[in-house]
Protein backbone atom coordinates (compact mmCIF):
# COMPACT_ATOMS: atom_id res chain seq x y z
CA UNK A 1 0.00 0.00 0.00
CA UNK A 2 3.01 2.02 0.34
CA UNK A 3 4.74 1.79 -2.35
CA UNK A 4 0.92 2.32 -4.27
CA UNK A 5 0.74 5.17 -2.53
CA UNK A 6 4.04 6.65 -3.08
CA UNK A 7 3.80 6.30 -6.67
CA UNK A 8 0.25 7.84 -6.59
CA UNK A 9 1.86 10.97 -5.12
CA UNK A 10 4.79 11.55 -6.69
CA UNK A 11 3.76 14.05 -8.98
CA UNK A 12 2.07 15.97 -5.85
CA UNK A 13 5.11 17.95 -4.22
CA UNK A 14 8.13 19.22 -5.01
CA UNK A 15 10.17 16.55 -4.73
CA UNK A 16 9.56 12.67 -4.74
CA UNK A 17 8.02 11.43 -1.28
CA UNK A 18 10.47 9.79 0.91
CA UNK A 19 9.30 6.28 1.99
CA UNK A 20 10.65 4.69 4.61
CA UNK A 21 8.58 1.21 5.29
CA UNK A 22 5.35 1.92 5.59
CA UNK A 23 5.72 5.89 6.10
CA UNK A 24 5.71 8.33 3.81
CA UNK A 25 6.72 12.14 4.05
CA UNK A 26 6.03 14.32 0.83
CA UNK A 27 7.50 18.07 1.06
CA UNK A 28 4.88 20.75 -0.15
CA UNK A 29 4.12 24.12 -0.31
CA UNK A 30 0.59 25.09 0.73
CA UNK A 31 0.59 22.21 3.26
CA UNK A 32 -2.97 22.77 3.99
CA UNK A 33 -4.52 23.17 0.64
CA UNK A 34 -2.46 20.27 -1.04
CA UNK A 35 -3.13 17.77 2.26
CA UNK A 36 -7.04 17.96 1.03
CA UNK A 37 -5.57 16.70 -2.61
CA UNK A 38 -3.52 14.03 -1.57
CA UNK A 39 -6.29 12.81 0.73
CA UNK A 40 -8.24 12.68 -1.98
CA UNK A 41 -6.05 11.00 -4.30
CA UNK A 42 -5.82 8.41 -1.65
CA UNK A 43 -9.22 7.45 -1.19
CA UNK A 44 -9.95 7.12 -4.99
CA UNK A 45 -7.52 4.45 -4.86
CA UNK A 46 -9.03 2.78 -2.13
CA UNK A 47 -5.92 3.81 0.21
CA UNK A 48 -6.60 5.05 3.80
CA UNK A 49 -3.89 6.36 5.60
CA UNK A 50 -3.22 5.10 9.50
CA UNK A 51 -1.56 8.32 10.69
CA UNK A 52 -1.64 11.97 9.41
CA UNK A 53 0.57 15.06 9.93
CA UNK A 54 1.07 18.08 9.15
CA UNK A 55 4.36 19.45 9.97
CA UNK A 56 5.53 23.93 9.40
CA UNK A 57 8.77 23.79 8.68
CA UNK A 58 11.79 24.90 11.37
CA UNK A 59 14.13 27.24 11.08
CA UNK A 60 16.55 24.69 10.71
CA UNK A 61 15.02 23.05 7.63
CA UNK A 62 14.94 26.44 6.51
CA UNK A 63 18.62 26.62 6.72
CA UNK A 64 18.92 23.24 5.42
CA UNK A 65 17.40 23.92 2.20
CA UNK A 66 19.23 27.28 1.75
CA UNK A 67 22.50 25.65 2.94
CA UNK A 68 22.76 21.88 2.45
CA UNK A 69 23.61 21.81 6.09
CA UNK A 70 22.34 21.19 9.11
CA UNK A 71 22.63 24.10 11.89
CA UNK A 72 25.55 23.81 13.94
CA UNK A 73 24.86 22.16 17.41
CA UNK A 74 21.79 21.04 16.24
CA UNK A 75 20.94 17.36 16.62
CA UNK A 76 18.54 15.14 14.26
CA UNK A 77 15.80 14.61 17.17
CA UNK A 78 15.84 18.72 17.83
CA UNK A 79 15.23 18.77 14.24
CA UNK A 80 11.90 16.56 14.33
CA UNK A 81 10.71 18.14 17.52
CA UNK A 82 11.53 15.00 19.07
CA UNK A 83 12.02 15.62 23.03
């Protein structure tokens, strides 16, 4: 269902979604707006998602994609708002 999925959505964001097992994380712009589109992309296929989120992006990622590095003294779990 996955991999369905992934190839269902891969001409939804700006880049390919990243799947990692069963998860899948597709980078957007207009979060909101698109998440209503890929939802519905979903459930013509007969594809219902577990788990949904909808994640702003950091300052960090911000940097990131400007950069191609991560922030100095910033670890990977800070960067996923993991505590």
């Amino acid at each position: 269902a996955a991999r369905r999925a992934e190839q269902l959505l891969a001409g939804v964001g700006a880049k390919a979604p990243a799947r990692e097992g069963a998860r899948l994380e597709l980078t957007v712009d207009e979060g909101p707006r698109v998440l209503i589109e890929v939802l519905r992309l979903l459930d013509r296929e007969d594809l219902a998602p577990t788990a949904l989120a909808l994640r702003e992006p950091s300052l960090d990622d911000v940097f990131l994609a400007i950069t191609g590095q991560r922030a100095s003294g910033t670890s990977d779990d800070e960067t996923r708002g993991v505590a």
